[in-house]
N, C-alpha and C. Protein backbone atom coordinates (compact mmCIF):
# COMPACT_ATOMS: atom_id res chain seq x y z
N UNK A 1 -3.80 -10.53 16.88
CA UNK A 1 -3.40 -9.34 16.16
C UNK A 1 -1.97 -8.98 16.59
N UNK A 2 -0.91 -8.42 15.54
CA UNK A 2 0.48 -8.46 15.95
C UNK A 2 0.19 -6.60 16.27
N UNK A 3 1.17 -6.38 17.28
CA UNK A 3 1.39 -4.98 17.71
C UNK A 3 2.47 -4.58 17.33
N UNK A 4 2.72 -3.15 17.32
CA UNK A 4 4.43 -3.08 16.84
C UNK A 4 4.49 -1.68 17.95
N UNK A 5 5.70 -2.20 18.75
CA UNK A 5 6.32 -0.84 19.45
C UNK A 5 6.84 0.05 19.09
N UNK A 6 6.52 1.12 18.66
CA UNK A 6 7.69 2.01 18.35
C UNK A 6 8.47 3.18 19.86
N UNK A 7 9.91 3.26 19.28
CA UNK A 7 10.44 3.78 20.51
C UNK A 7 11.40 5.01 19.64
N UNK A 8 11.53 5.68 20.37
CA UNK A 8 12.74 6.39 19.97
C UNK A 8 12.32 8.11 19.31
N UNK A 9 12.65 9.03 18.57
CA UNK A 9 12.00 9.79 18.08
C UNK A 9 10.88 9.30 16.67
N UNK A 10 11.74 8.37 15.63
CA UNK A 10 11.20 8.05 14.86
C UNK A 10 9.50 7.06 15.07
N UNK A 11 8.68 7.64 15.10
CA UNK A 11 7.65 6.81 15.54
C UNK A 11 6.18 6.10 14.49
N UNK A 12 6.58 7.12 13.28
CA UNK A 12 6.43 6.33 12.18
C UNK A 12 6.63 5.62 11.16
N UNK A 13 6.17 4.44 10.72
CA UNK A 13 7.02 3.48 9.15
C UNK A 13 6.98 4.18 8.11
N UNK A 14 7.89 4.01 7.45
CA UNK A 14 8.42 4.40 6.31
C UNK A 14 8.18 3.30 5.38
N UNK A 15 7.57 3.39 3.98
CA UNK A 15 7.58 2.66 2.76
C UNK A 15 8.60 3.23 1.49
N UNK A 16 9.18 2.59 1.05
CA UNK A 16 9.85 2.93 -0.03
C UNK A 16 8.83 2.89 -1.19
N UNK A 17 9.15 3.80 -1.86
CA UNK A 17 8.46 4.08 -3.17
C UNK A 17 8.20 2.22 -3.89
N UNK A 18 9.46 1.54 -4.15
CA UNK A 18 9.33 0.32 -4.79
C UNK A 18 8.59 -0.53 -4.34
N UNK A 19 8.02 -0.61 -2.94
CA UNK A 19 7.13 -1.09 -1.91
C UNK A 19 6.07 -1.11 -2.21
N UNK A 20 5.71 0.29 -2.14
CA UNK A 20 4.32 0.87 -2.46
C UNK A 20 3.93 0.16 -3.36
N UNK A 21 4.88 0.47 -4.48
CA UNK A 21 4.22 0.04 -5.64
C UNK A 21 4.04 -1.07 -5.75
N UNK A 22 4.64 -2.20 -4.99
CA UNK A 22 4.53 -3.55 -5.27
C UNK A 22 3.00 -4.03 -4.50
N UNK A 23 2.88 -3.37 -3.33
CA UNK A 23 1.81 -3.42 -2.39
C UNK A 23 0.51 -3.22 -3.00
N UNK A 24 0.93 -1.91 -3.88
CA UNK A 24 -0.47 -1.59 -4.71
C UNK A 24 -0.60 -2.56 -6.08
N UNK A 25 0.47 -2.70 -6.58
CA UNK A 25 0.48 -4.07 -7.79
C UNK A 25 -0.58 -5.17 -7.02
N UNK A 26 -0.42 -5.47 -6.12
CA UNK A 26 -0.47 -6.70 -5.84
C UNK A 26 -1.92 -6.45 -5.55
N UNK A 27 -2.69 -5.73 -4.70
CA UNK A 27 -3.58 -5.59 -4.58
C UNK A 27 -4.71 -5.23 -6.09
N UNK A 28 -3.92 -4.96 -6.88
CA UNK A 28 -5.09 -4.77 -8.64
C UNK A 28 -4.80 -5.87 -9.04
N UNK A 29 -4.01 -6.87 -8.62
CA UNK A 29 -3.96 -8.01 -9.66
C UNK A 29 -5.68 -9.15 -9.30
N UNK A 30 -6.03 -9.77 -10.38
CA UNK A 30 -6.99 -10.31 -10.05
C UNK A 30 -7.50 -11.48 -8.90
N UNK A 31 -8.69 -10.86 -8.77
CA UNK A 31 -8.67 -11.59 -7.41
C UNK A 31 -8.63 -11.15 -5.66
N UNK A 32 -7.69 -10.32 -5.99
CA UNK A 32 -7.18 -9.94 -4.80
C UNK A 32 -8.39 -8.65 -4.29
N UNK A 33 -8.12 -8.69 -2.44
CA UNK A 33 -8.86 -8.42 -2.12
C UNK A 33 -7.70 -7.34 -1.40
N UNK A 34 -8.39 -6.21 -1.39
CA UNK A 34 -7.58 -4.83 -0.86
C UNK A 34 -6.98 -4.98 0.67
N UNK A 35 -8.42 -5.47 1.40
CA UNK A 35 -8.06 -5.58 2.66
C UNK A 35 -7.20 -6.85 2.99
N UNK A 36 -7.50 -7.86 2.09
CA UNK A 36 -6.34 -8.84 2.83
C UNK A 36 -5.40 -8.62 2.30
N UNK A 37 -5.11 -7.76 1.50
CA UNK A 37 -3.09 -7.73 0.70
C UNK A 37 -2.52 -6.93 2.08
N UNK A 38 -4.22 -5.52 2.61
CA UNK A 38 -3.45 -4.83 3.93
C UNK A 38 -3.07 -5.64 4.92
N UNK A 39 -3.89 -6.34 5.00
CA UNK A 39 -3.78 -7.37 6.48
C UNK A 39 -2.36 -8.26 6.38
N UNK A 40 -1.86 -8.33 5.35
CA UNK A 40 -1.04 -9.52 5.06
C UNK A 40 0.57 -8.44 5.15
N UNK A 41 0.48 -6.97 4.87
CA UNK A 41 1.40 -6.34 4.78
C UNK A 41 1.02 -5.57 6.28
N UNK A 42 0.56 -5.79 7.06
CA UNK A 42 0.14 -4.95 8.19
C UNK A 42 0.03 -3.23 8.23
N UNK A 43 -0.92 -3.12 7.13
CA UNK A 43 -1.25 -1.72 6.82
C UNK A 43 -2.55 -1.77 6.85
N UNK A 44 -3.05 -0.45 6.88
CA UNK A 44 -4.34 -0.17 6.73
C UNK A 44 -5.05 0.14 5.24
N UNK A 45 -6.41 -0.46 5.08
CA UNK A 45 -6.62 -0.33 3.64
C UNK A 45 -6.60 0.95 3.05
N UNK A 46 -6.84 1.85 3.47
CA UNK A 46 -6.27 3.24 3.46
C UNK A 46 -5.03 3.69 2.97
N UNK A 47 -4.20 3.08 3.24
CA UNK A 47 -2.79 2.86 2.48
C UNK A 47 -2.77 2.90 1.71
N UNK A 48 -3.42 1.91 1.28
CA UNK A 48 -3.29 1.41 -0.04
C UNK A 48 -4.29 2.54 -1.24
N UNK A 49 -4.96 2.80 -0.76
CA UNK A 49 -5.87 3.48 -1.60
C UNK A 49 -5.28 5.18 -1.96
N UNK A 50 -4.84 5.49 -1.07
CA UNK A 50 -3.82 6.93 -1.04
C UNK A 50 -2.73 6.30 -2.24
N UNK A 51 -2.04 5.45 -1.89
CA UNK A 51 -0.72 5.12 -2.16
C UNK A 51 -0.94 4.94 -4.14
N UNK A 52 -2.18 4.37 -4.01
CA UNK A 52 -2.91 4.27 -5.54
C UNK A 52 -3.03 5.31 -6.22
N UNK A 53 -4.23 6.36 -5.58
CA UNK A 53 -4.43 7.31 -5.67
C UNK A 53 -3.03 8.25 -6.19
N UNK A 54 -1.73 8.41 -5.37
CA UNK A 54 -1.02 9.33 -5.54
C UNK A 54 0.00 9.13 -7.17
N UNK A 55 0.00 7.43 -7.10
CA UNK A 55 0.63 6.85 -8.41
C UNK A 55 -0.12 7.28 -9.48
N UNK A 56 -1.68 7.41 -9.50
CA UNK A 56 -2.39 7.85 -10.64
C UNK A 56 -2.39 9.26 -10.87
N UNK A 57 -2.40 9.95 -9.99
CA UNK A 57 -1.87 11.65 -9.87
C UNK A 57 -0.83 12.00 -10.65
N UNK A 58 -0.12 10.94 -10.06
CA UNK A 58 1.79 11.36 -10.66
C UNK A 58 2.35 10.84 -11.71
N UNK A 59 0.92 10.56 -12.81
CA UNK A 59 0.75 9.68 -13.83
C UNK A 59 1.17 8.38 -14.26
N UNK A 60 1.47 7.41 -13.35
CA UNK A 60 1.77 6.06 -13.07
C UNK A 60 0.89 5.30 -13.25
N UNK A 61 -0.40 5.30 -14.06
CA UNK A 61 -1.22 4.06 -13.67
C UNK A 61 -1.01 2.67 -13.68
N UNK A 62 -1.33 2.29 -12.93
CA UNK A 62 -0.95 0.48 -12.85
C UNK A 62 -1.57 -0.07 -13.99
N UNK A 63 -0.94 -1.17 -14.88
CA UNK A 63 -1.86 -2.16 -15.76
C UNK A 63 -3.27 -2.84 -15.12
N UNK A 64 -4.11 -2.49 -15.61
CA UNK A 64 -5.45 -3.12 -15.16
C UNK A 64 -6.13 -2.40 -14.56
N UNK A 65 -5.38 -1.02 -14.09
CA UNK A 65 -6.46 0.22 -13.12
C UNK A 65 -6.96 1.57 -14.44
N UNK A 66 -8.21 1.71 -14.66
CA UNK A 66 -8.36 2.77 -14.95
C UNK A 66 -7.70 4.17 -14.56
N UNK A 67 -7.37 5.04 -15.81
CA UNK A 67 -6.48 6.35 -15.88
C UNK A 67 -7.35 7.51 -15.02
């Protein structure tokens, strides 16, 4: 399992909006499995599901995800 140090004041990651979205693309495309797109981006599946969640809120739905 990889660890990541953080130092300094900043002690949490930051995703860019275009990220997200690619992270969450990738995870609705077929096939794909939520937890390994997290595992593969070293996030938690949780992430991803907020990050979904907030795109469908903010009326963004992804192609292939129900409105």
């Amino acid at each position: 399992m990889r660890q990541e140090i953080l130092s300094g004041v900043e002690r949490r990651r930051r995703w860019s909006d275009a990220e997200k979205l690619r992270i969450v693309a990738e995870a609705a495309s077929d096939g794909a499995l939520v937890a390994d797109v997290a595992r593969r981006h070293d996030i938690t599946r949780q992430h991803i599901y907020q990050w979904r969640r907030e795109l469908r809120d903010n009326g963004r739905p992804l192609i292939g995800q129900p409105n």
